[in-house]
C-alpha atoms as a PDB file:
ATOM      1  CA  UNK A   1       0.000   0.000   0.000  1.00  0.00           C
ATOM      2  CA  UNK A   2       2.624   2.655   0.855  1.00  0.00           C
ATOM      3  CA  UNK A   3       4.505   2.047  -2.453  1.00  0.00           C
ATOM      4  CA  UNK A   4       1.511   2.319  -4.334  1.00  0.00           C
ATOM      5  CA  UNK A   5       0.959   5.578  -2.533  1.00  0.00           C
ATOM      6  CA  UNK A   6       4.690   6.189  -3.251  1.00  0.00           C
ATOM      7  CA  UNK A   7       4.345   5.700  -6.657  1.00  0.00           C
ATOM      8  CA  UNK A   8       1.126   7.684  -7.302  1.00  0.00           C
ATOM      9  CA  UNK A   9       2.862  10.630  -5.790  1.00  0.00           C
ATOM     10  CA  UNK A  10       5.784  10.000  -7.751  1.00  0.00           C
ATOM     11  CA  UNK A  11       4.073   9.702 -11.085  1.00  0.00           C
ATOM     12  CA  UNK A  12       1.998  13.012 -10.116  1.00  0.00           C
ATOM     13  CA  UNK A  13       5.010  15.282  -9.283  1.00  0.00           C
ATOM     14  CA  UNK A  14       6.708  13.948 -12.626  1.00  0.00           C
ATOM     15  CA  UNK A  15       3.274  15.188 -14.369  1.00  0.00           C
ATOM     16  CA  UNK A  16       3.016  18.243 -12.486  1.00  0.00           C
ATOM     17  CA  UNK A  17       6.450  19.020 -13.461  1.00  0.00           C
ATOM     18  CA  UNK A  18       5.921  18.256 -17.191  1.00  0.00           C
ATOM     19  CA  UNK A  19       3.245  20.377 -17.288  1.00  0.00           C
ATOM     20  CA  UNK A  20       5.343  23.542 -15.884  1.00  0.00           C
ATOM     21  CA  UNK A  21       7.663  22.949 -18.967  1.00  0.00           C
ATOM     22  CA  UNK A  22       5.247  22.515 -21.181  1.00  0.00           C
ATOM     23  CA  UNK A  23       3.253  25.800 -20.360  1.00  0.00           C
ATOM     24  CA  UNK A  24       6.702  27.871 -19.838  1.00  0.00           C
ATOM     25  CA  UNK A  25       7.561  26.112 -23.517  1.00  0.00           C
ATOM     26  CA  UNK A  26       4.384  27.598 -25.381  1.00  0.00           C
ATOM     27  CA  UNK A  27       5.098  31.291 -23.296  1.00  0.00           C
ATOM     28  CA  UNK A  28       8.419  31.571 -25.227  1.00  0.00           C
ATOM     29  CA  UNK A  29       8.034  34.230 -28.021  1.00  0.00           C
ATOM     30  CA  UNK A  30       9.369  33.130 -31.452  1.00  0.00           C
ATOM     31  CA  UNK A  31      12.899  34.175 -32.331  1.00  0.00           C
ATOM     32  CA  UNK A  32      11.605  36.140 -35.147  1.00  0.00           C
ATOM     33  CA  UNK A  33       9.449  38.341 -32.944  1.00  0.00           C
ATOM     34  CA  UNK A  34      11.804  38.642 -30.571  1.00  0.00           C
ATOM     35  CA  UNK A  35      14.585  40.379 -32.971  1.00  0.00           C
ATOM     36  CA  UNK A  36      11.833  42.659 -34.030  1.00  0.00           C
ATOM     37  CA  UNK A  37      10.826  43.567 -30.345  1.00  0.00           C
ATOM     38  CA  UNK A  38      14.578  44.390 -30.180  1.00  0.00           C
ATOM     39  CA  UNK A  39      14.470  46.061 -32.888  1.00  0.00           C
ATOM     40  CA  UNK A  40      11.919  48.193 -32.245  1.00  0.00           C
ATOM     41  CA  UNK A  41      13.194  49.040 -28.523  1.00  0.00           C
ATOM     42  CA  UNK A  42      12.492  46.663 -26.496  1.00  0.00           C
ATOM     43  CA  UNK A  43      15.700  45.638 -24.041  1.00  0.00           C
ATOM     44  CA  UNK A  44      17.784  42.632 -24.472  1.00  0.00           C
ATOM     45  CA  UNK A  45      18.298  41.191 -20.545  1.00  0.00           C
ATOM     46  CA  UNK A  46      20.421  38.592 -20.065  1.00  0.00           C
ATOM     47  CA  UNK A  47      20.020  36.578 -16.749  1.00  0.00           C
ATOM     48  CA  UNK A  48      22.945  34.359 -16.826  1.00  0.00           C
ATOM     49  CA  UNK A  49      25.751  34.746 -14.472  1.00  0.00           C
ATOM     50  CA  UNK A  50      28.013  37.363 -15.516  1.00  0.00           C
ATOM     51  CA  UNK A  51      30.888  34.733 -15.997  1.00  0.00           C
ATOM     52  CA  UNK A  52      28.277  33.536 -18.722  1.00  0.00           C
ATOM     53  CA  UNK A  53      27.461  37.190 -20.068  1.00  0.00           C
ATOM     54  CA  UNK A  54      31.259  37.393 -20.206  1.00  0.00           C
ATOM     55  CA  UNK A  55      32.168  34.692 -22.231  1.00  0.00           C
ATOM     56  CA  UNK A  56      29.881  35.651 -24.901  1.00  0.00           C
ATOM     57  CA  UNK A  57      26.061  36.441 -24.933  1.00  0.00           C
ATOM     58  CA  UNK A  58      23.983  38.299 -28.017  1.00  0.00           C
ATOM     59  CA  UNK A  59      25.054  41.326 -29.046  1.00  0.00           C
ATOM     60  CA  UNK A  60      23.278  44.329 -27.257  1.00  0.00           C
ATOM     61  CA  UNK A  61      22.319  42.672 -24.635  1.00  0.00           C
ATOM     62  CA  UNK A  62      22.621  43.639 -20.691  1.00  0.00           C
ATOM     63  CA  UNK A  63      23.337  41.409 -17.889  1.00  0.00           C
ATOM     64  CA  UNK A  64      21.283  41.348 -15.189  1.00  0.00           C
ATOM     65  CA  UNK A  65      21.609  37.365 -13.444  1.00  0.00           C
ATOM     66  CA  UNK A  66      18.702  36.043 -11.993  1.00  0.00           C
ATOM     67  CA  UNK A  67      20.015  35.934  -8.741  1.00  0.00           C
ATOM     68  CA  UNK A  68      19.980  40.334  -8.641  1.00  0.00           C
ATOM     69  CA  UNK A  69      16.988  40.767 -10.349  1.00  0.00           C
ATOM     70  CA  UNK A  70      14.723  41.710  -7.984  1.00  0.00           C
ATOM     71  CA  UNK A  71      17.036  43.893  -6.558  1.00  0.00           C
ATOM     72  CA  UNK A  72      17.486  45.533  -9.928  1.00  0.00           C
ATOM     73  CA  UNK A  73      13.704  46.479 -11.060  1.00  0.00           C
ATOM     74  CA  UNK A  74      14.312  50.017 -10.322  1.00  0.00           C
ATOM     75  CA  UNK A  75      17.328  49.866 -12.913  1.00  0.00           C
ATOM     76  CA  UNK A  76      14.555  49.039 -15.863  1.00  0.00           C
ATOM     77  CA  UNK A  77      12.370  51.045 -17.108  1.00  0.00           C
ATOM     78  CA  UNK A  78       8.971  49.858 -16.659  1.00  0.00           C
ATOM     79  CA  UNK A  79       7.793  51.627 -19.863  1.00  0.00           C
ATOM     80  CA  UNK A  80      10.399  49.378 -22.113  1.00  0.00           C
ATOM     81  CA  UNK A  81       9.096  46.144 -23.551  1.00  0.00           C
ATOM     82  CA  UNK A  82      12.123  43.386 -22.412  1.00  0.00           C
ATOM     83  CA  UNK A  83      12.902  39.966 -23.888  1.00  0.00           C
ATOM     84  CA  UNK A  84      14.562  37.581 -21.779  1.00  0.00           C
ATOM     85  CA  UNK A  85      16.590  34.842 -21.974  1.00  0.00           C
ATOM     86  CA  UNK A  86      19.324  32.204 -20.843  1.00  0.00           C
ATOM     87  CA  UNK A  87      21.305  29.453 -21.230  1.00  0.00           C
ATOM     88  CA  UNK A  88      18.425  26.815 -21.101  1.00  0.00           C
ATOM     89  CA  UNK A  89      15.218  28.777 -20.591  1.00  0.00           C
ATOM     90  CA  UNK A  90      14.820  28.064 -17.108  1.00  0.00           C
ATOM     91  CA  UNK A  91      16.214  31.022 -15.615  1.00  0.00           C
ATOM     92  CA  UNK A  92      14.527  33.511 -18.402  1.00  0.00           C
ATOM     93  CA  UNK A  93      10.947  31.497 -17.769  1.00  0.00           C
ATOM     94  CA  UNK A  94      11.569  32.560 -13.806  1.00  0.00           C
ATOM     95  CA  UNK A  95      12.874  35.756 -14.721  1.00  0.00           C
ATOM     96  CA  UNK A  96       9.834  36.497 -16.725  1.00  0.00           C
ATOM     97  CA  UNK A  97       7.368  35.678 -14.271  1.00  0.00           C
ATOM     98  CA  UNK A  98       9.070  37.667 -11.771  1.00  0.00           C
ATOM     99  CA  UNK A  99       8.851  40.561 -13.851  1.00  0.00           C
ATOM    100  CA  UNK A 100       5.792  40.168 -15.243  1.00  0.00           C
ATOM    101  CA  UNK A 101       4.456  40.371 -11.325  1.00  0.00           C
ATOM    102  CA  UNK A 102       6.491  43.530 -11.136  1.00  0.00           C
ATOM    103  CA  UNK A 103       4.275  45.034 -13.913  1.00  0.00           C
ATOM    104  CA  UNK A 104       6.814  44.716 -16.778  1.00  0.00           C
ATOM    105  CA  UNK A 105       5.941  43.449 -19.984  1.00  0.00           C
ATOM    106  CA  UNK A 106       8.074  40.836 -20.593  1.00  0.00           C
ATOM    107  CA  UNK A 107       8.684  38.478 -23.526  1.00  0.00           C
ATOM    108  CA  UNK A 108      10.479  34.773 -22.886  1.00  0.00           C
ATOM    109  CA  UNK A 109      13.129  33.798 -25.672  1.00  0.00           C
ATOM    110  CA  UNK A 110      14.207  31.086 -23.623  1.00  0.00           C
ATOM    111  CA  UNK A 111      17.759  30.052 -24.424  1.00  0.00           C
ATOM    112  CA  UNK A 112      20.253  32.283 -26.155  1.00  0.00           C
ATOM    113  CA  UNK A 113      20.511  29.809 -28.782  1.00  0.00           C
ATOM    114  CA  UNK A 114      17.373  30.316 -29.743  1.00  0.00           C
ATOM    115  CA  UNK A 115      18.405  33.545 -31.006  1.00  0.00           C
END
């Protein structure tokens, strides 16, 4: 009985957790749109670690790592469209939620490579 329990909870944080990828996934803007957000003025933000900024990230861009974020929303303008992104998409999907609760429009490229 308990490893049937064990199991069911097992199989239902694997789903839950699918489903959080999944739905981050389909929030990512397309590449395409993205450059043309850019293009038309929205900021570039970069939430990798600066070691990762510093060994090469998309041209334009700013660094601002996940980790000092928060602490930087009064170094954004909240007026500015941004368009995140990462190594993997992980950190830009947190970042955007973070900022989207902050009242910033915020767009989710996901990973760099992407670009």
């Amino acid at each position: 009985m308990l490893q049937n329990l064990a199991v069911a909870v097992g199989l239902a944080i694997g789903a839950y957790l699918l489903l959080r990828i999944l739905v981050s996934w389909r929030a990512r803007i397309a590449p395409a749109e993205a450059r043309a957000k850019v293009e038309g003025g929205a900021l570039l933000l970069d939430v990798r670690t600066p070691a990762e900024f510093a060994a090469g990230s998309i041209e334009g861009a700013i660094n601002i790592p996940l980790q000092r974020l928060e602490a930087s929303f009064g170094e954004l303008d909240n007026d500015q469209e941004i368009v995140v992104f990462c190594a993997s998409g992980m950190r830009s999907a947190r970042s955007a939620t973070l900022l989207k609760r902050a009242g910033f429009t915020v767009h989710d490229l996901g990973p760099k490579a992407a670009w």
